[in-house]
C-alpha atoms as a PDB file:
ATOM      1  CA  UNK A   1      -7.071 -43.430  10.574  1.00  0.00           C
ATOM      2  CA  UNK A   2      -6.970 -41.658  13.767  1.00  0.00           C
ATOM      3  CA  UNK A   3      -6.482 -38.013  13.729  1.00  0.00           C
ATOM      4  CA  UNK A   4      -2.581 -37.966  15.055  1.00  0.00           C
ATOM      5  CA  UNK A   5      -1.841 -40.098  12.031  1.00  0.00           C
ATOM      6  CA  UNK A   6      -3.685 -38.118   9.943  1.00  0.00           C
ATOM      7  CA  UNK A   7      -1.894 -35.187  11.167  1.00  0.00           C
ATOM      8  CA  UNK A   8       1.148 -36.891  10.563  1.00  0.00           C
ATOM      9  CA  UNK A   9       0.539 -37.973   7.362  1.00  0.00           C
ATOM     10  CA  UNK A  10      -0.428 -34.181   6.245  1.00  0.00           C
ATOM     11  CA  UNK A  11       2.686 -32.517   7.237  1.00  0.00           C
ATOM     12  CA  UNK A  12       4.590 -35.521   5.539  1.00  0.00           C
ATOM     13  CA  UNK A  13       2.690 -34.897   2.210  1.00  0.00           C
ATOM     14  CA  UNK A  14       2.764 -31.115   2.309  1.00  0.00           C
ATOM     15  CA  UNK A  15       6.590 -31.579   3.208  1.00  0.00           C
ATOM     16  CA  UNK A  16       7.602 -34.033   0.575  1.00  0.00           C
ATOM     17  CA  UNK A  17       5.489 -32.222  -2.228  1.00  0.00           C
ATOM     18  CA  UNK A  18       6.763 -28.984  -1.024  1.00  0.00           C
ATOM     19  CA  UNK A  19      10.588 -30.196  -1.440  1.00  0.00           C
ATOM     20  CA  UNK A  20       9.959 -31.951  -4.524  1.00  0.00           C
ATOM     21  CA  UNK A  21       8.216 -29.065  -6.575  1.00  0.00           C
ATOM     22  CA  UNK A  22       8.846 -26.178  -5.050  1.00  0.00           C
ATOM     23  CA  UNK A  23      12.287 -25.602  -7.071  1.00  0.00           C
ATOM     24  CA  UNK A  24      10.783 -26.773  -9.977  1.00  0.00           C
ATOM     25  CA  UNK A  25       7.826 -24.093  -9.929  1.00  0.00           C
ATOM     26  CA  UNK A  26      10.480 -21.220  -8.887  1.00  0.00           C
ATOM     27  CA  UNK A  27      12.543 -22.512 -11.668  1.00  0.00           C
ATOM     28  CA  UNK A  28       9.215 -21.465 -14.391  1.00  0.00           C
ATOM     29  CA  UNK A  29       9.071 -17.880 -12.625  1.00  0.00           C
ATOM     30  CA  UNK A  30       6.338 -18.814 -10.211  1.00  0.00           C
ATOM     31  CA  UNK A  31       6.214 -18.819  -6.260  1.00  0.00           C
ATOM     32  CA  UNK A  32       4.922 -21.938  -4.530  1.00  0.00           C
ATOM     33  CA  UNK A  33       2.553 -20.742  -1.713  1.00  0.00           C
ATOM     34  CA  UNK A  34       1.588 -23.503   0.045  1.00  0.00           C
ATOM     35  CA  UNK A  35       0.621 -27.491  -0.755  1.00  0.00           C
ATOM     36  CA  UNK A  36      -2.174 -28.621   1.118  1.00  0.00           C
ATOM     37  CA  UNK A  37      -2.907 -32.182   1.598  1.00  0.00           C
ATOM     38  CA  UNK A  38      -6.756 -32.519   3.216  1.00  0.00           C
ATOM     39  CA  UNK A  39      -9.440 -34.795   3.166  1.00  0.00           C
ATOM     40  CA  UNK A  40     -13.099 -33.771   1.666  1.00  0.00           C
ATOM     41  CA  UNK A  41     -15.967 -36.063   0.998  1.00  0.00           C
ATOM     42  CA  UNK A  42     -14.234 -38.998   1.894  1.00  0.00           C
ATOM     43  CA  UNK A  43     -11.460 -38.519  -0.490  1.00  0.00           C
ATOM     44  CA  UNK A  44      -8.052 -37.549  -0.188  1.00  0.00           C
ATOM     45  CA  UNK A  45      -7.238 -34.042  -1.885  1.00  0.00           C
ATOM     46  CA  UNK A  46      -3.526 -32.128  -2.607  1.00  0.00           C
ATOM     47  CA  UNK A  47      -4.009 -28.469  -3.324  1.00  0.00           C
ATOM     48  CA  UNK A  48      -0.982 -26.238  -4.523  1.00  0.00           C
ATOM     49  CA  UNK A  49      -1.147 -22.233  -4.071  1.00  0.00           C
ATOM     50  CA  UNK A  50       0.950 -20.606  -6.587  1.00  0.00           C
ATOM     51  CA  UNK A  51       1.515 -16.812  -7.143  1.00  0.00           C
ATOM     52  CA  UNK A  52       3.755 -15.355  -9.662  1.00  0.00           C
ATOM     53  CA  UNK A  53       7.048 -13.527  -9.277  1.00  0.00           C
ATOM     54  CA  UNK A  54       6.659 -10.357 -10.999  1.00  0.00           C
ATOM     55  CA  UNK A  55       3.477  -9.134  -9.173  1.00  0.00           C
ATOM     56  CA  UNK A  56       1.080 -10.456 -11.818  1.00  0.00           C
ATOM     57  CA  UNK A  57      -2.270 -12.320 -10.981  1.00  0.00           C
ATOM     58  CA  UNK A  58      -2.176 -16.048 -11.614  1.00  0.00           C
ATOM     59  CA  UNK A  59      -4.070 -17.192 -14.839  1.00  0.00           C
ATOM     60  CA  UNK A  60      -6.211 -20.666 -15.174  1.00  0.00           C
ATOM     61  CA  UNK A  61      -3.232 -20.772 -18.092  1.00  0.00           C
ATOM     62  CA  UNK A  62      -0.668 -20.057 -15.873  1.00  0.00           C
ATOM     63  CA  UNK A  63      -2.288 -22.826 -13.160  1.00  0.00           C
ATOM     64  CA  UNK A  64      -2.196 -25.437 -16.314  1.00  0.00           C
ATOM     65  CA  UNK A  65       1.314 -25.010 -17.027  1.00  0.00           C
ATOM     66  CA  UNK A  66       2.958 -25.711 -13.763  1.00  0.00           C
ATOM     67  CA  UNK A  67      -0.337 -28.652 -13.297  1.00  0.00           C
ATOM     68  CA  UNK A  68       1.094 -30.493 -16.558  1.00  0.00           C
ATOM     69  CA  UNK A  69       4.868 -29.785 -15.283  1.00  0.00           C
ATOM     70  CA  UNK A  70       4.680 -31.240 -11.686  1.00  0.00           C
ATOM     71  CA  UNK A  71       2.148 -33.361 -11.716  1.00  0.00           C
ATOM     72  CA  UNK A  72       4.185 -36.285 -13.142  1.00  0.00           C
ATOM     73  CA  UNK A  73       6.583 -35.670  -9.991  1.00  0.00           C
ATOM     74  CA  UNK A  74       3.832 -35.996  -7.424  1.00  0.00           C
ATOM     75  CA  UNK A  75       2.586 -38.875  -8.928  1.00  0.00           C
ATOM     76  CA  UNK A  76       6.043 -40.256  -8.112  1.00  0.00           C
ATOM     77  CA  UNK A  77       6.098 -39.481  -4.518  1.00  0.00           C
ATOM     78  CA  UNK A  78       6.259 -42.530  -2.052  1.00  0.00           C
ATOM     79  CA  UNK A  79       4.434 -40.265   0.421  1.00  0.00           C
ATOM     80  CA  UNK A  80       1.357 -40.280  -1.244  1.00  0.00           C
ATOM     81  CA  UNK A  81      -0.304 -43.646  -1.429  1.00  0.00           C
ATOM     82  CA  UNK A  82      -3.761 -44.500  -2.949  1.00  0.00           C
ATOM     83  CA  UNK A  83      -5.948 -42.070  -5.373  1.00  0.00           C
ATOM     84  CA  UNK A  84      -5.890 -38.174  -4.631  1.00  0.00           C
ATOM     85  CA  UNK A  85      -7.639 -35.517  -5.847  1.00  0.00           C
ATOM     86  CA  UNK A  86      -5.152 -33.131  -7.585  1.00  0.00           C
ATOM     87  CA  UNK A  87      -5.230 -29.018  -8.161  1.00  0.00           C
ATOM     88  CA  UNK A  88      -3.298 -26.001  -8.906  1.00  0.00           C
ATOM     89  CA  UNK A  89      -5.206 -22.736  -7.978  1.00  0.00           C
ATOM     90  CA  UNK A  90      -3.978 -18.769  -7.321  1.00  0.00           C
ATOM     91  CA  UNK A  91      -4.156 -18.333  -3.445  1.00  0.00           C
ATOM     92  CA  UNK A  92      -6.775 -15.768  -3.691  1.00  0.00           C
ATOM     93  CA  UNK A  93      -6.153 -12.238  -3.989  1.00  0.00           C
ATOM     94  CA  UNK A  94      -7.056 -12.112   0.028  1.00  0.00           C
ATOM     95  CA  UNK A  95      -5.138 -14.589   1.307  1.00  0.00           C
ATOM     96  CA  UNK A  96      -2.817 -14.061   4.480  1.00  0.00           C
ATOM     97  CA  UNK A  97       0.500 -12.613   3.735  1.00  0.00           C
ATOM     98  CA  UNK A  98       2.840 -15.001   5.856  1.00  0.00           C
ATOM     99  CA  UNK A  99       6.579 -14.840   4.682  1.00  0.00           C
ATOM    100  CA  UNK A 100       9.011 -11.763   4.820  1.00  0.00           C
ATOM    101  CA  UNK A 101       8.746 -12.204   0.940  1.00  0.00           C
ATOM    102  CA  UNK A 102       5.087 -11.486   1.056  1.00  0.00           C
ATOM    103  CA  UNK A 103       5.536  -8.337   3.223  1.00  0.00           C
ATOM    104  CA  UNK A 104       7.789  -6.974   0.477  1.00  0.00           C
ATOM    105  CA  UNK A 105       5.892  -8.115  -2.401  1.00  0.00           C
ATOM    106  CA  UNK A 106       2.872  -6.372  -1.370  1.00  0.00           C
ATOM    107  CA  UNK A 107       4.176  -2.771   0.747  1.00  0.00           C
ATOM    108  CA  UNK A 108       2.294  -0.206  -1.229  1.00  0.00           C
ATOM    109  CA  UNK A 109      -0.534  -2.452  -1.274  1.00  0.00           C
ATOM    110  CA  UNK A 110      -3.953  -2.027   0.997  1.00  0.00           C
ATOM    111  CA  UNK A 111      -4.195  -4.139   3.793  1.00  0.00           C
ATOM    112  CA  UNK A 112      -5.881  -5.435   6.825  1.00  0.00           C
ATOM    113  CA  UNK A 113      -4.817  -6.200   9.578  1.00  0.00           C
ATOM    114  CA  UNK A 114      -6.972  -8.164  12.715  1.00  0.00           C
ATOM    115  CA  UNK A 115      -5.337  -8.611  16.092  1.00  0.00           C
ATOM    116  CA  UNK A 116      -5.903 -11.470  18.543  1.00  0.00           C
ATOM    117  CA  UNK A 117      -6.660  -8.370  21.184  1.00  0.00           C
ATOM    118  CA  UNK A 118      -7.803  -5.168  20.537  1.00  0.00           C
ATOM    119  CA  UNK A 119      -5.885  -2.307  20.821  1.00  0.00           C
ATOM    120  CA  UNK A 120      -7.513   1.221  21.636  1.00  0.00           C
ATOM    121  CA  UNK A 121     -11.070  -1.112  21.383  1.00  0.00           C
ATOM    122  CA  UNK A 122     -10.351  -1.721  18.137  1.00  0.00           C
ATOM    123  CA  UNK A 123      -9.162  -5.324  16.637  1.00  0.00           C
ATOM    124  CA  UNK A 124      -9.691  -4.747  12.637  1.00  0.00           C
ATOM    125  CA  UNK A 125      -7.104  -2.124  11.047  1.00  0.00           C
ATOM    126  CA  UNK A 126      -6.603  -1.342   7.590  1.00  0.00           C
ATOM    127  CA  UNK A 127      -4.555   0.790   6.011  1.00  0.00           C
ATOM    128  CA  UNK A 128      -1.504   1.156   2.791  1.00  0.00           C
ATOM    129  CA  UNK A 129       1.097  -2.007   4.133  1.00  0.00           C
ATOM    130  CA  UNK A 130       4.606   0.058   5.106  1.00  0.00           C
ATOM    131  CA  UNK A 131       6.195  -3.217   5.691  1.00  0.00           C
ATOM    132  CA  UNK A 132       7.539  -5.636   8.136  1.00  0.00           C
ATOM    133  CA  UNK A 133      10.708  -4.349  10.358  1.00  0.00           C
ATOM    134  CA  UNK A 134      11.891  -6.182  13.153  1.00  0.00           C
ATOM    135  CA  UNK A 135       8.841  -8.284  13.548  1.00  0.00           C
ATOM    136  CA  UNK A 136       6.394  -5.183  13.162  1.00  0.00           C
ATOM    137  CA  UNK A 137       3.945  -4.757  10.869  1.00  0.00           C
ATOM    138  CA  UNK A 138       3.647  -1.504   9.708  1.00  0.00           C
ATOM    139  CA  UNK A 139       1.141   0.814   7.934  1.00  0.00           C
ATOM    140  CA  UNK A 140      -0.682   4.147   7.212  1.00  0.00           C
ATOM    141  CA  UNK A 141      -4.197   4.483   7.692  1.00  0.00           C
ATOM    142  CA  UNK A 142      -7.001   6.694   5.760  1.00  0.00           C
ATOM    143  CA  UNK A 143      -5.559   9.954   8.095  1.00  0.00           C
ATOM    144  CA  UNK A 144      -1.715   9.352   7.337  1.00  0.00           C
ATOM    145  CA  UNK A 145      -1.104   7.911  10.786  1.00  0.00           C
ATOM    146  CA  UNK A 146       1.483   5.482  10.965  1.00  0.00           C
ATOM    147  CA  UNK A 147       0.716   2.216  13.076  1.00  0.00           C
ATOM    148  CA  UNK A 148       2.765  -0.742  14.418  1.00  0.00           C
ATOM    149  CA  UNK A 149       1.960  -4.191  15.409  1.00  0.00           C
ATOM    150  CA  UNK A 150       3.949  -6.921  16.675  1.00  0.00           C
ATOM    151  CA  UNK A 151       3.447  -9.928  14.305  1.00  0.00           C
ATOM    152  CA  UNK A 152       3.312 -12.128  16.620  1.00  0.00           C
ATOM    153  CA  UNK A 153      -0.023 -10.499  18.253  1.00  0.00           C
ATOM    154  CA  UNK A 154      -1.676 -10.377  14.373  1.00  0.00           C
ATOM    155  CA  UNK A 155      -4.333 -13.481  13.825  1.00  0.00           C
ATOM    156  CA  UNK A 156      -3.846 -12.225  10.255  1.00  0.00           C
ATOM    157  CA  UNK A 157      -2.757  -9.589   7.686  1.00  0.00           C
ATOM    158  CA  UNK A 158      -4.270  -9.771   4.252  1.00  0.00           C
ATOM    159  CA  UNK A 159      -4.844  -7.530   0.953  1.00  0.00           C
ATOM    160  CA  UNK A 160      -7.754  -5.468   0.847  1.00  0.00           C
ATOM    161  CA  UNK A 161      -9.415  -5.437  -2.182  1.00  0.00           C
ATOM    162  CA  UNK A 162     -10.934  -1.920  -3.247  1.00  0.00           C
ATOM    163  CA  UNK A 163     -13.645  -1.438  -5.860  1.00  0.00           C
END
C-alpha cells in the first residue's frame, strides 16, 4: 500500500472509531483522547487514549472496562478490514495537552512548555499552567513571573511530573 493510501486509510480509521466510540466512552465517565490506527511489525494496530473525567489517573481496571464495552463496536466497523491489533491504554501522565478541555483540566498543574523558536534564548519553559486565553498559553514560573505564548508558536505543552 503506498503511503497516501495509507495515510488515507489512517485518518478514515481514527475517524470512524472516533465517531463510533467516543460517545459511548463519555457516556461511562471517561474522555476519549485519541484512536490511533498505525502499523508495527508488519501488523496493523488501533490504539485508544482514554483519561477520566474527574481528574483521576486511568487504572489497567478502568482500561478493561471500556476494552470489553467497545470493542464489540470496532469489530463492527466496515473501515477496518483484516486482523488488527487492539488496545486501550492511559495517554501517559506527559502527554501533550491539545484541546481547550485539557487546558482547563490541568491549570494548577506543572507544565512545560517548548517553543518552535526561542524566545529570550530560551525554547524550554516550565512553570504552574494559568491557562489558555485567547490562544495564549499562560503560566507562572519558579519566581512568580507570569509568561505568555501564542499556541500556535508551542511544538508542545505537557505536564511535568515532580518527584
Amino acid at each position: 500500500m503506498e503511503k497516501t493510501d495509507r495515510r488515507e486509510l489512517k485518518k478514515r480509521v481514527e475517524k470512524a472509531v472516533t465517531d463510533a466510540i467516543g460517545p459511548v466512552i463519555a457516556g461511562m465517565g471517561y474522555e476519549l483522547v485519541e484512536a490511533e490506527f498505525t502499523r508495527e511489525g508488519g501488523e496493523d494496530c488501533l490504539a485508544v487514549y482514554i483519561d477520566r473525567t474527574d481528574g483521576a489517573e486511568i487504572s489497567i481496571a478502568d482500561c478493561e472496562k471500556v476494552s470489553l464495552k467497545v470493542d464489540p463496536i470496532i469489530d463492527g466497523l466496515t473501515e477496518l478490514k483484516g486482523p488488527f491489533n487492539f488496545d486501550v491504554s492511559s495517554p501517559g501522565l506527559d502527554r501533550p495537552l491539545k484541546t481547550e478541555r485539557d487546558f482547563v483540566k490541568y491549570k494548577g498543574r506543572a507544565v512545560e512548555v517548548k517553543l518552535y523558536e526561542p524566545v529570550d534564548g530560551q525554547k524550554l519553559f516550565e512553570g504552574e499552567l494559568l491557562g489558555l486565553t485567547d490562544g495564549m498559553i499562560e503560566i507562572k514560573d519558579g519566581n512568580g513571573r507570569v509568561m505568555s505564548f501564542p499556541k500556535e508558536k508551542a511544538a508542545y505543552v505537557k505536564r511535568t511530573v515532580i518527584f
